[in-house]
ModelCIF file with pLDDT and N, C-alpha, C, O atoms, coordinates in Angstrom:
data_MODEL
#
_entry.id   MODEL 
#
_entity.id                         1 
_entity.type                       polymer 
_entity.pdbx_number_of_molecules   1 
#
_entity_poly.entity_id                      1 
_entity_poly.type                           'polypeptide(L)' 
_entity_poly.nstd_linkage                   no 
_entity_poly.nstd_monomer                   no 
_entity_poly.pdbx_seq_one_letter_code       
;(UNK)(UNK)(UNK)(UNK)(UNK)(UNK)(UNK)(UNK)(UNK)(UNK)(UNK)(UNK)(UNK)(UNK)(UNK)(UNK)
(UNK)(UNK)(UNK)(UNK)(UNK)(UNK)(UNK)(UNK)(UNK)(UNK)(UNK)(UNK)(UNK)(UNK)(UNK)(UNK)
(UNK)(UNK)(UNK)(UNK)(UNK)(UNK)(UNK)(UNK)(UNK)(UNK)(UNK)(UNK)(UNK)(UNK)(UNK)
;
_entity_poly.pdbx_seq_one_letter_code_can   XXXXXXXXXXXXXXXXXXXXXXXXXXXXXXXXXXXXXXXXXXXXXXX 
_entity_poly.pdbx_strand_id                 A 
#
loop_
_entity_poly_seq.entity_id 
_entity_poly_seq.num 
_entity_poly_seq.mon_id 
_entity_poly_seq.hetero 
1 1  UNK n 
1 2  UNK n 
1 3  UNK n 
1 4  UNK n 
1 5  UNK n 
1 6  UNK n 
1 7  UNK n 
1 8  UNK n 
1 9  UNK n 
1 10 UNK n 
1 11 UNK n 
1 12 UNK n 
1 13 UNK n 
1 14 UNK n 
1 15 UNK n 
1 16 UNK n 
1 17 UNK n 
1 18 UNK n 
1 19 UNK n 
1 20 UNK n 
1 21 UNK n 
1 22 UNK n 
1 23 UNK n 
1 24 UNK n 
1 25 UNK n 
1 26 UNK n 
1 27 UNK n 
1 28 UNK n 
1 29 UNK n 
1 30 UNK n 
1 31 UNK n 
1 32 UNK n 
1 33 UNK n 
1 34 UNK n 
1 35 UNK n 
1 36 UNK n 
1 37 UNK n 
1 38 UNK n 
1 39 UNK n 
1 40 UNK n 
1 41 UNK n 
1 42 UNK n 
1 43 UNK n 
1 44 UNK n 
1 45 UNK n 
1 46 UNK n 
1 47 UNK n 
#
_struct_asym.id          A 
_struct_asym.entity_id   1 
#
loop_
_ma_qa_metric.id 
_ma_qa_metric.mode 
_ma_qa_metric.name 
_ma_qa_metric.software_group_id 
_ma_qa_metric.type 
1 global pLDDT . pLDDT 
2 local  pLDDT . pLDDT 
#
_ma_qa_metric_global.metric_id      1 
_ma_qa_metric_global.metric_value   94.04 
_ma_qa_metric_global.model_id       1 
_ma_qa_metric_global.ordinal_id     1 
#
loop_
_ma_qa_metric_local.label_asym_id 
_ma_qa_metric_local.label_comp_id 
_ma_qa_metric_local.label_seq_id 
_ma_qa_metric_local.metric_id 
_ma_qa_metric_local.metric_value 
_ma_qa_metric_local.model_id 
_ma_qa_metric_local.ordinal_id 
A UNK 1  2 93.00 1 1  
A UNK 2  2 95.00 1 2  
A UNK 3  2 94.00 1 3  
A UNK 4  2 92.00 1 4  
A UNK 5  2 92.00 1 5  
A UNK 6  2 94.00 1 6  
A UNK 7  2 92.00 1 7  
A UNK 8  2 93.00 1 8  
A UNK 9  2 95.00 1 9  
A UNK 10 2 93.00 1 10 
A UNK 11 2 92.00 1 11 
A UNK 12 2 94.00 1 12 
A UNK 13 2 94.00 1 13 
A UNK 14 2 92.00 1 14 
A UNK 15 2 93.00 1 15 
A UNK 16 2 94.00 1 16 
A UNK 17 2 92.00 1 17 
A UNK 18 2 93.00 1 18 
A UNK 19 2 94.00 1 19 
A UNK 20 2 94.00 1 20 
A UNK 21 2 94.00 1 21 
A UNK 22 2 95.00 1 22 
A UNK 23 2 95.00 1 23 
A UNK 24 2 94.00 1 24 
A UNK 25 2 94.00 1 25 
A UNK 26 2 95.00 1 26 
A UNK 27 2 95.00 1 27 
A UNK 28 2 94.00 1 28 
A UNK 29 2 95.00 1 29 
A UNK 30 2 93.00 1 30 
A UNK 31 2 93.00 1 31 
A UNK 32 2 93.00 1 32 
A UNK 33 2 92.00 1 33 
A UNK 34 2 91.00 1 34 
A UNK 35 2 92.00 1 35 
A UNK 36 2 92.00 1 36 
A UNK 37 2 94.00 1 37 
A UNK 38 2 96.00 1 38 
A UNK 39 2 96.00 1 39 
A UNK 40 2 95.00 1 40 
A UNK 41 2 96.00 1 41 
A UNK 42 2 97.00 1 42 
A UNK 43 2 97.00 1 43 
A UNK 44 2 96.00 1 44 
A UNK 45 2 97.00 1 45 
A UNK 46 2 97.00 1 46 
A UNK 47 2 97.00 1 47 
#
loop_
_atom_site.group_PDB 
_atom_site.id 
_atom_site.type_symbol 
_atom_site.label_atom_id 
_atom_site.label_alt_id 
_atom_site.label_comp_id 
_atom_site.label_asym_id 
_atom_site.label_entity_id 
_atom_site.label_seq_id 
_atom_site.pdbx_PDB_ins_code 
_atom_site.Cartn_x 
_atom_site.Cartn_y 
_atom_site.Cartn_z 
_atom_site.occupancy 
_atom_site.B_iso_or_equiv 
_atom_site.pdbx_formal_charge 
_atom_site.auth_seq_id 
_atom_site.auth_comp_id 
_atom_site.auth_asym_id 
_atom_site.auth_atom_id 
_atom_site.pdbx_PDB_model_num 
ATOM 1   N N  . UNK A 1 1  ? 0.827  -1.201 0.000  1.00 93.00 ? 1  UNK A N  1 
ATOM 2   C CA . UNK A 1 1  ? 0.000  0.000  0.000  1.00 93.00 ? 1  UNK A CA 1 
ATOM 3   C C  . UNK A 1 1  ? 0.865  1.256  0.000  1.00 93.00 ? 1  UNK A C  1 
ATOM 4   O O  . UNK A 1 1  ? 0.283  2.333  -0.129 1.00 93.00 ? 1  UNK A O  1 
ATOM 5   N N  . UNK A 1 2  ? 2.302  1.234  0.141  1.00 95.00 ? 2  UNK A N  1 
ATOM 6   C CA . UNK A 1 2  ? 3.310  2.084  0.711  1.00 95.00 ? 2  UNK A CA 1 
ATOM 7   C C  . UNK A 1 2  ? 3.873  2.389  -0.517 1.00 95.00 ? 2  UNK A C  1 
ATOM 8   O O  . UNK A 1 2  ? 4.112  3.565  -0.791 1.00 95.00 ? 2  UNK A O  1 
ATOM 9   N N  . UNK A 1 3  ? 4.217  1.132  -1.608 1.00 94.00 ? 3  UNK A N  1 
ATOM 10  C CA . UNK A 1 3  ? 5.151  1.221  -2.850 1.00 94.00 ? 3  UNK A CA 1 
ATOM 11  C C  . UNK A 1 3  ? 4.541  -0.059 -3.698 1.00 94.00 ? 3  UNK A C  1 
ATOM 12  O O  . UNK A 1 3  ? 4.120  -1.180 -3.414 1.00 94.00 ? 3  UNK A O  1 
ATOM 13  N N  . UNK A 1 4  ? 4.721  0.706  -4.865 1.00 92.00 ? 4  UNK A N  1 
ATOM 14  C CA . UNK A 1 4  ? 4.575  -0.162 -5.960 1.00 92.00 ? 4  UNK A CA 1 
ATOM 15  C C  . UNK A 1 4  ? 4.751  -1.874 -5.761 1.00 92.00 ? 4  UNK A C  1 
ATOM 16  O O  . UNK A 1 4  ? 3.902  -2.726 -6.020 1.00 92.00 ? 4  UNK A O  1 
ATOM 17  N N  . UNK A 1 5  ? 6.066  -2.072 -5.244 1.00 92.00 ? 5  UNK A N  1 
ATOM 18  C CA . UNK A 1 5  ? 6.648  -2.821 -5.129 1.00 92.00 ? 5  UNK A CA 1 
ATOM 19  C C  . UNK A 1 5  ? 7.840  -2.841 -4.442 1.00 92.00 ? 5  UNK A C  1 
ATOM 20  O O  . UNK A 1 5  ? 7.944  -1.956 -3.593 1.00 92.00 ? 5  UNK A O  1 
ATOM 21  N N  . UNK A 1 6  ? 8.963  -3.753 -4.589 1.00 94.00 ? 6  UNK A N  1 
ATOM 22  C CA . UNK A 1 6  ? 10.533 -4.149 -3.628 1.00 94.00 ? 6  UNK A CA 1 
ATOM 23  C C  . UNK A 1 6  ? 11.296 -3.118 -4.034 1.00 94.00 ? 6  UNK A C  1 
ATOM 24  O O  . UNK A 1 6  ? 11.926 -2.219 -3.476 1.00 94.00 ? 6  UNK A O  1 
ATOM 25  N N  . UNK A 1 7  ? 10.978 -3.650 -5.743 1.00 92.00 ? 7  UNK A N  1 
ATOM 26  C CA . UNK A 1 7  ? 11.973 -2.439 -6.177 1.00 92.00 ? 7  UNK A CA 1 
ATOM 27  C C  . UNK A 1 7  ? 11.974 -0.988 -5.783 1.00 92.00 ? 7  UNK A C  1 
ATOM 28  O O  . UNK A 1 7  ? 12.914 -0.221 -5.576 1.00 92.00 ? 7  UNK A O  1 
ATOM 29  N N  . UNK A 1 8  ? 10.575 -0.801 -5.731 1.00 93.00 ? 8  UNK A N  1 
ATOM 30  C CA . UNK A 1 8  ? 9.878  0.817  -5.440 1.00 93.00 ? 8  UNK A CA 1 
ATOM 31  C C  . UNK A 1 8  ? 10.838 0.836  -4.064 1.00 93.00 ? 8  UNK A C  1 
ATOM 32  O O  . UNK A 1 8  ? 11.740 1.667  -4.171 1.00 93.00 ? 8  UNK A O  1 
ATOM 33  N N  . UNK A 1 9  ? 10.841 0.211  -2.983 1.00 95.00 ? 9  UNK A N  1 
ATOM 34  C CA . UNK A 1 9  ? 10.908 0.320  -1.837 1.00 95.00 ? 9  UNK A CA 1 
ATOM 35  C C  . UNK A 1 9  ? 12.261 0.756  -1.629 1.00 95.00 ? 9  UNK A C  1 
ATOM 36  O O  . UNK A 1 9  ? 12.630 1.586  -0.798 1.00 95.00 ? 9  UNK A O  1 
ATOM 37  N N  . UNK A 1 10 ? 13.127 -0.012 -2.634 1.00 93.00 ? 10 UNK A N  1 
ATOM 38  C CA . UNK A 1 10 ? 14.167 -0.462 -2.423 1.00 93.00 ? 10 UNK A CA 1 
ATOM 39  C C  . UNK A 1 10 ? 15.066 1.154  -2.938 1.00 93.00 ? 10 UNK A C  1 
ATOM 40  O O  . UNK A 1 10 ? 15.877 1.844  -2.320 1.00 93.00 ? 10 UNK A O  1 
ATOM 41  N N  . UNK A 1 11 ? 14.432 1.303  -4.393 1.00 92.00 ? 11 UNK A N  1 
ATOM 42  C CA . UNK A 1 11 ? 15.225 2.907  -4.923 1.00 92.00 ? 11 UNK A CA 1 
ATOM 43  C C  . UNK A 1 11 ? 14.707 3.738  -3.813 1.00 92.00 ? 11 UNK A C  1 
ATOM 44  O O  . UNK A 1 11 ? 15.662 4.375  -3.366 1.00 92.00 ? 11 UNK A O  1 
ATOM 45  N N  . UNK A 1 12 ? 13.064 4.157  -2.842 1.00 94.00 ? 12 UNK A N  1 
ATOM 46  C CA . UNK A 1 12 ? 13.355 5.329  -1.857 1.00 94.00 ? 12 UNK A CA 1 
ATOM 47  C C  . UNK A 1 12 ? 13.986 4.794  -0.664 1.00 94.00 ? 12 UNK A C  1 
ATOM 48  O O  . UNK A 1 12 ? 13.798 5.346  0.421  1.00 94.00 ? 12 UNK A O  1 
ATOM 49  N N  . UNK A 1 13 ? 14.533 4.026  -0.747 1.00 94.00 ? 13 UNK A N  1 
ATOM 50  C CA . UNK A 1 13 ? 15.512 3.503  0.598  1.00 94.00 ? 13 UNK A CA 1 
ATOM 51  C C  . UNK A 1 13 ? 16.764 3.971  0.110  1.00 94.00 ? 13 UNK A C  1 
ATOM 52  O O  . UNK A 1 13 ? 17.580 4.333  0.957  1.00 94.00 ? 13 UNK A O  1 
ATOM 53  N N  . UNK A 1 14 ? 17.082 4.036  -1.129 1.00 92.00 ? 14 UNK A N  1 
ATOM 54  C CA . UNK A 1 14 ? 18.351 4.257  -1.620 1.00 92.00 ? 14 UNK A CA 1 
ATOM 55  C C  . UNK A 1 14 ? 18.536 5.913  -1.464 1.00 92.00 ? 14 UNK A C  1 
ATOM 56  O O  . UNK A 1 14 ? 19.476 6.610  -1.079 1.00 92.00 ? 14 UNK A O  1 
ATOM 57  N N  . UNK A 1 15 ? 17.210 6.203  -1.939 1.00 93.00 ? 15 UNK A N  1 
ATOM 58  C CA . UNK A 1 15 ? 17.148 8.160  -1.989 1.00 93.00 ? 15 UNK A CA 1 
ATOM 59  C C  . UNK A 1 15 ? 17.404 8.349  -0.889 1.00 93.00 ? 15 UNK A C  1 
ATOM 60  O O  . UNK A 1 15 ? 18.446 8.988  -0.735 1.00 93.00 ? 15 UNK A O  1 
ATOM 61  N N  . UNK A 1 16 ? 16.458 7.822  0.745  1.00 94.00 ? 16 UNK A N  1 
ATOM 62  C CA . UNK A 1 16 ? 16.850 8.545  1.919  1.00 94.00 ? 16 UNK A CA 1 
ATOM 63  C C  . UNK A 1 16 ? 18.113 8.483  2.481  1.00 94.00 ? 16 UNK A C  1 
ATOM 64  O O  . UNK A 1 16 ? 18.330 9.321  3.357  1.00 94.00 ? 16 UNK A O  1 
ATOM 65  N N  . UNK A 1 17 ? 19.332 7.427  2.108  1.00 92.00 ? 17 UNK A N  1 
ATOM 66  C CA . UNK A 1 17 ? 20.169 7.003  2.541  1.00 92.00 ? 17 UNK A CA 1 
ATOM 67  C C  . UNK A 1 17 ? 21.188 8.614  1.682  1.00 92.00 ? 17 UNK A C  1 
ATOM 68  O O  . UNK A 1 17 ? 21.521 9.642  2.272  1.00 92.00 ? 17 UNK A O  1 
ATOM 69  N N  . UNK A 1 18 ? 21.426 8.275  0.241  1.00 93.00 ? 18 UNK A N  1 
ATOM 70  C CA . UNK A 1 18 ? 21.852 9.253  -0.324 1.00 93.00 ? 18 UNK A CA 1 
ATOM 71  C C  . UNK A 1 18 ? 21.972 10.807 0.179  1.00 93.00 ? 18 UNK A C  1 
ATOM 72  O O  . UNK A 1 18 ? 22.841 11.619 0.497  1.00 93.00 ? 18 UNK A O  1 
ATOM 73  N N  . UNK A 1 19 ? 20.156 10.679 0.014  1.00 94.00 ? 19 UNK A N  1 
ATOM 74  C CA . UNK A 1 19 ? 19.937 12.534 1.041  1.00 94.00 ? 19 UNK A CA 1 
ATOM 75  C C  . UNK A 1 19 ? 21.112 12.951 2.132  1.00 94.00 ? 19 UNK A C  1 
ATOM 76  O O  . UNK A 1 19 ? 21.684 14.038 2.206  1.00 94.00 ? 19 UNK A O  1 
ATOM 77  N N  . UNK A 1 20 ? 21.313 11.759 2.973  1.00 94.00 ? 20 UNK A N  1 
ATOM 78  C CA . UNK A 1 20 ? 21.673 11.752 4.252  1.00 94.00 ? 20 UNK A CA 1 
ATOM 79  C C  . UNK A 1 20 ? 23.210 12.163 4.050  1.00 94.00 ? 20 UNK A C  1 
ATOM 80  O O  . UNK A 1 20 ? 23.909 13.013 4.602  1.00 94.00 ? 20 UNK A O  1 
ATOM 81  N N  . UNK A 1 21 ? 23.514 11.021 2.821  1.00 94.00 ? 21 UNK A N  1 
ATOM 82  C CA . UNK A 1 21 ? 25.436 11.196 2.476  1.00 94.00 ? 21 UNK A CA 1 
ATOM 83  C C  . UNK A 1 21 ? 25.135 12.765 1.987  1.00 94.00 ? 21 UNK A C  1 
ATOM 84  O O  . UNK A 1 21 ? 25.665 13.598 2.721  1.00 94.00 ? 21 UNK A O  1 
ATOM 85  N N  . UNK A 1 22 ? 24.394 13.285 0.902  1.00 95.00 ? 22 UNK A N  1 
ATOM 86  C CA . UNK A 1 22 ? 24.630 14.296 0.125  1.00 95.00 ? 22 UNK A CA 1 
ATOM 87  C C  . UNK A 1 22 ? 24.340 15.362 1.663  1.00 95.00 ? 22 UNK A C  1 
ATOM 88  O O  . UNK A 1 22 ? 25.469 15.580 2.102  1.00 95.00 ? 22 UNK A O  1 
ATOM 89  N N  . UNK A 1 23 ? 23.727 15.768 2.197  1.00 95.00 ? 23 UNK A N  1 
ATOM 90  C CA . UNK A 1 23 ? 23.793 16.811 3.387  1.00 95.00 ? 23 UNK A CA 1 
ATOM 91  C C  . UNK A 1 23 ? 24.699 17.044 4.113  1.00 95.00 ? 23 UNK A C  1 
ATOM 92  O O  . UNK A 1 23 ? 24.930 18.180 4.525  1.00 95.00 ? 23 UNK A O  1 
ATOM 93  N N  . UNK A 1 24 ? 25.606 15.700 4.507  1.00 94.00 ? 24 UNK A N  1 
ATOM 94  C CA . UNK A 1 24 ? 26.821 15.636 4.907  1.00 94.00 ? 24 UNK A CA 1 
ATOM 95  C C  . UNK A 1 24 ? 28.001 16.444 3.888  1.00 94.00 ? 24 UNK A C  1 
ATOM 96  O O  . UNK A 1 24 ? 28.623 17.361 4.425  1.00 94.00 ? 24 UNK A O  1 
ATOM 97  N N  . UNK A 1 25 ? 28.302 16.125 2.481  1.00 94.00 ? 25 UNK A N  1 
ATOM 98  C CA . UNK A 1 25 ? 28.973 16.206 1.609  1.00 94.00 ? 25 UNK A CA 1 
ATOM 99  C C  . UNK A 1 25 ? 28.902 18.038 1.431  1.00 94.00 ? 25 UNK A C  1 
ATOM 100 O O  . UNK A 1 25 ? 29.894 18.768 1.439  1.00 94.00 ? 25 UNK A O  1 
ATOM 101 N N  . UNK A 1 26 ? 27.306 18.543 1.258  1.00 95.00 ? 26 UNK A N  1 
ATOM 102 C CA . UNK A 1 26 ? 27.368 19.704 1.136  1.00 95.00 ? 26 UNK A CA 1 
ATOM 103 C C  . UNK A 1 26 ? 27.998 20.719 2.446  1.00 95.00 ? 26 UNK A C  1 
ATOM 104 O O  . UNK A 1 26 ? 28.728 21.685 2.223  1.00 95.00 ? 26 UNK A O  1 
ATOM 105 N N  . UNK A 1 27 ? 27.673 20.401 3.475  1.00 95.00 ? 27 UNK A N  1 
ATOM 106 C CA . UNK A 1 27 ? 28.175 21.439 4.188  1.00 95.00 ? 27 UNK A CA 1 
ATOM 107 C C  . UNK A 1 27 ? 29.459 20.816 4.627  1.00 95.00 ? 27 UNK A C  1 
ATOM 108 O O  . UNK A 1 27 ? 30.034 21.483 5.488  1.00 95.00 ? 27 UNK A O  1 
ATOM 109 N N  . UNK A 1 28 ? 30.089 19.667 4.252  1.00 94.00 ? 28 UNK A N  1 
ATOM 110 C CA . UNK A 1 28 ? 31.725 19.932 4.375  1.00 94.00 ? 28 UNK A CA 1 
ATOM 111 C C  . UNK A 1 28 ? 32.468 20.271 3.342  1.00 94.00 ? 28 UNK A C  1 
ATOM 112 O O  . UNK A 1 28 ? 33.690 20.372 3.460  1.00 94.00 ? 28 UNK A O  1 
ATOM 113 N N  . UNK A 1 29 ? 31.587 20.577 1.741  1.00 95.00 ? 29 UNK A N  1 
ATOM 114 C CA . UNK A 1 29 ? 32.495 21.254 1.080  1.00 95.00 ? 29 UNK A CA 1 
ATOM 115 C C  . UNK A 1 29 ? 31.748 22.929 1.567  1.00 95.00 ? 29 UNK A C  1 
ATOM 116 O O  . UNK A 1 29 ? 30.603 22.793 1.135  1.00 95.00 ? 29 UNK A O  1 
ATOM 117 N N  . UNK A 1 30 ? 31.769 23.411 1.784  1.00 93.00 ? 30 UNK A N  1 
ATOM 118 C CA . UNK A 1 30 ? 31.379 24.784 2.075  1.00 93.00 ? 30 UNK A CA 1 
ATOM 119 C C  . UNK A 1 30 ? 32.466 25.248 3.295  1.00 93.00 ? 30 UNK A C  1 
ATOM 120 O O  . UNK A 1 30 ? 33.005 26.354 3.258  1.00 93.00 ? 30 UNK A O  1 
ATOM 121 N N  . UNK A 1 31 ? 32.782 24.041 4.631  1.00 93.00 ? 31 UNK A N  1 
ATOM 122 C CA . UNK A 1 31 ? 33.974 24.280 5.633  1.00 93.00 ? 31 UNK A CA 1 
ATOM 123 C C  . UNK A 1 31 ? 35.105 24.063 4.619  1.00 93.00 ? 31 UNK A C  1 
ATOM 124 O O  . UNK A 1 31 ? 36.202 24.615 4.698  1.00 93.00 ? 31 UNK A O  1 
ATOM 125 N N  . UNK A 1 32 ? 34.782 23.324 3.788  1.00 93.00 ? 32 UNK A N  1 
ATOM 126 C CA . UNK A 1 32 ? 36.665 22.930 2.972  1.00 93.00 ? 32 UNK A CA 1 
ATOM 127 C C  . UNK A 1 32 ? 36.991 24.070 2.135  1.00 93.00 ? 32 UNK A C  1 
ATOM 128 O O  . UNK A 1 32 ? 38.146 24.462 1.970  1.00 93.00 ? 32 UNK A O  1 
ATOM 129 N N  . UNK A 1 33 ? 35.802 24.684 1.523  1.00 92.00 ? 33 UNK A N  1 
ATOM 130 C CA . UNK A 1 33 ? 35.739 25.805 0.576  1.00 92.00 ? 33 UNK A CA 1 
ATOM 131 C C  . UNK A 1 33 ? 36.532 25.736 -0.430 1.00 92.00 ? 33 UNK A C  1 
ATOM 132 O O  . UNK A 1 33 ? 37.737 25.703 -0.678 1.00 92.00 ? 33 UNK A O  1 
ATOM 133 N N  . UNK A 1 34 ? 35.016 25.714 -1.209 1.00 91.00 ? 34 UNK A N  1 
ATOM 134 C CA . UNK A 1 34 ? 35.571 25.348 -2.859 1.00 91.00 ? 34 UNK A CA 1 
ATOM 135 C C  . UNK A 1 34 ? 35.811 26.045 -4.293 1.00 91.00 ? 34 UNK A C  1 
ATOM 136 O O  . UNK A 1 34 ? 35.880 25.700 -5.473 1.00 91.00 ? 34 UNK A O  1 
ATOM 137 N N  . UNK A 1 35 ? 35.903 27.291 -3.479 1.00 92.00 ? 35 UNK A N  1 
ATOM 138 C CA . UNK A 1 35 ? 36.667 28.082 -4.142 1.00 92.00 ? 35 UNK A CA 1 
ATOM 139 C C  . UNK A 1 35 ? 38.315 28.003 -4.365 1.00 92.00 ? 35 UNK A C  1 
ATOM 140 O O  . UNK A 1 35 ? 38.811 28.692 -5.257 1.00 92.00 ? 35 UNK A O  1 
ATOM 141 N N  . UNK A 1 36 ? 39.289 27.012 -3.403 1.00 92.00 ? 36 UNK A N  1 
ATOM 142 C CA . UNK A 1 36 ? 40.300 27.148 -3.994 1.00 92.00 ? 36 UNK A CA 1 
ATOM 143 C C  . UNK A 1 36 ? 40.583 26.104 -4.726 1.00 92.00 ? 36 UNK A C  1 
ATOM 144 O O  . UNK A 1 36 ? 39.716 25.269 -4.979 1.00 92.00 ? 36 UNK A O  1 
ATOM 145 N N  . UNK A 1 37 ? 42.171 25.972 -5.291 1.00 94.00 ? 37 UNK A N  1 
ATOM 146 C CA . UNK A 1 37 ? 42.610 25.126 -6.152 1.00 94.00 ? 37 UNK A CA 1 
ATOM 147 C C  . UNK A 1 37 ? 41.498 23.814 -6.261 1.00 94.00 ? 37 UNK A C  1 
ATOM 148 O O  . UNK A 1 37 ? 41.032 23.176 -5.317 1.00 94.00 ? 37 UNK A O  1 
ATOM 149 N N  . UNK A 1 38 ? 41.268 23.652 -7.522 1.00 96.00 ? 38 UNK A N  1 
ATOM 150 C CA . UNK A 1 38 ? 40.262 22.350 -8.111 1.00 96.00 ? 38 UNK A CA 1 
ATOM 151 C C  . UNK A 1 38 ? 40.688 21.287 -6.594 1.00 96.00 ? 38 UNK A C  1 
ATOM 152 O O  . UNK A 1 38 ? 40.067 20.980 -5.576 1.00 96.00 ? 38 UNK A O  1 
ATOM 153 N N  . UNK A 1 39 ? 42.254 20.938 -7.208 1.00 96.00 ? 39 UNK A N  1 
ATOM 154 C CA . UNK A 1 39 ? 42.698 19.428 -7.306 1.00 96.00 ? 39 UNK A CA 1 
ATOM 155 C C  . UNK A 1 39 ? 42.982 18.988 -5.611 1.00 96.00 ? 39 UNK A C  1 
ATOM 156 O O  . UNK A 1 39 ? 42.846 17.907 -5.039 1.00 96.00 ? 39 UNK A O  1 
ATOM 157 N N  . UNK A 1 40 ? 43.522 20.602 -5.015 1.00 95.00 ? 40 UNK A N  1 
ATOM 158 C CA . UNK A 1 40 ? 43.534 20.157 -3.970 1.00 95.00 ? 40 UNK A CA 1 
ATOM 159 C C  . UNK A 1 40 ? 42.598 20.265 -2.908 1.00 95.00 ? 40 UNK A C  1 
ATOM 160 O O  . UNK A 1 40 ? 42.528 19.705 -1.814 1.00 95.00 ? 40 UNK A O  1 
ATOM 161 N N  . UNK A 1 41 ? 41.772 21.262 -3.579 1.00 96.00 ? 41 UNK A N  1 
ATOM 162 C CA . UNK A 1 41 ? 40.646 21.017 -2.297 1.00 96.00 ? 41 UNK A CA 1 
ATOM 163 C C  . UNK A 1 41 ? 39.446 19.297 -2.904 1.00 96.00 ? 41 UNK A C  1 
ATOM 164 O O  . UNK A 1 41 ? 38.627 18.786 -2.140 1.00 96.00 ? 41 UNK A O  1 
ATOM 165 N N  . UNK A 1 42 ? 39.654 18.897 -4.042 1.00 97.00 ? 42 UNK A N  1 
ATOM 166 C CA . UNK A 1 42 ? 39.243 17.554 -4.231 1.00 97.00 ? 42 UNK A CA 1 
ATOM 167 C C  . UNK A 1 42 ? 39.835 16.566 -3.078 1.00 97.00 ? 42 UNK A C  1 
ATOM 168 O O  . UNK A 1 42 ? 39.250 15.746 -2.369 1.00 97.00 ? 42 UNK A O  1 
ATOM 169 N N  . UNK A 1 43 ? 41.237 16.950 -3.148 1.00 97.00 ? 43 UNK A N  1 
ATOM 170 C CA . UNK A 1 43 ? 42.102 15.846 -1.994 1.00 97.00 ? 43 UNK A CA 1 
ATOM 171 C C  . UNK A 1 43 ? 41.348 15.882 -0.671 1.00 97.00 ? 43 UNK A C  1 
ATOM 172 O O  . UNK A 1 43 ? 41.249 14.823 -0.053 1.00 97.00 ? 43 UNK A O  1 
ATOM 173 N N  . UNK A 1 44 ? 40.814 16.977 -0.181 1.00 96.00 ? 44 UNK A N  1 
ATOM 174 C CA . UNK A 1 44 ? 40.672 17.252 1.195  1.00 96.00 ? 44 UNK A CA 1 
ATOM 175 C C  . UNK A 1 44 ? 39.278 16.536 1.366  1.00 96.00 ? 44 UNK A C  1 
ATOM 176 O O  . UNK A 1 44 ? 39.177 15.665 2.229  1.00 96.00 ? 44 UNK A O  1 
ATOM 177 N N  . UNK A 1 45 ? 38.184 16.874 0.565  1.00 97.00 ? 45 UNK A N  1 
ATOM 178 C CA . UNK A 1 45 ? 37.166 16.406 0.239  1.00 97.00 ? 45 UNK A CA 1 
ATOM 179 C C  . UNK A 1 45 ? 36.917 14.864 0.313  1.00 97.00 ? 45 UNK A C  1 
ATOM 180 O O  . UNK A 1 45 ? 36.015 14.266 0.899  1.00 97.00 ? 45 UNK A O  1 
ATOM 181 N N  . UNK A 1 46 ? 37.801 14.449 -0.324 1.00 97.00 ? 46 UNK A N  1 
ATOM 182 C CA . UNK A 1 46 ? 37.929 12.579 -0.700 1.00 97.00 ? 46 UNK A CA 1 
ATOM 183 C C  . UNK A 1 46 ? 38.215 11.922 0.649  1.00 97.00 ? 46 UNK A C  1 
ATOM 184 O O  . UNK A 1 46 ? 37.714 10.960 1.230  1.00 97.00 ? 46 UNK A O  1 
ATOM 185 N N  . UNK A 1 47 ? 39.244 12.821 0.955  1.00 97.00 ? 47 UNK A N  1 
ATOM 186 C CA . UNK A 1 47 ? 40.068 12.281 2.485  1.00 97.00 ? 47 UNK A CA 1 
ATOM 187 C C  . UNK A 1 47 ? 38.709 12.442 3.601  1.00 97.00 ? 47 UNK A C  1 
ATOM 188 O O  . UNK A 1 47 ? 38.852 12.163 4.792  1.00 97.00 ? 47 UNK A O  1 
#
């Protein structure tokens, strides 16, 4: 009654999980600030 189906269930299980990484991701590139050099603020980011 919730989802189509497993699969249905399964991709918004995937979205809320994502949301969660991507909220994280955004406000530590904003402390890493990504305005400088591409390559090395990529390094800091990855790390």
């Amino acid at each position: 009654q919730y989802f189509a189906d497993k699969r249905d269930l399964y991709a918004f299980i995937a979205d809320i999980g994502s949301q969660r990484v991507r909220a994280y991701i955004e406000q530590l590139i904003l402390e890493l600030d990504p305005s400088r050099p591409f390559f090395v603020f990529l390094t800091e980011l990855l790390d």
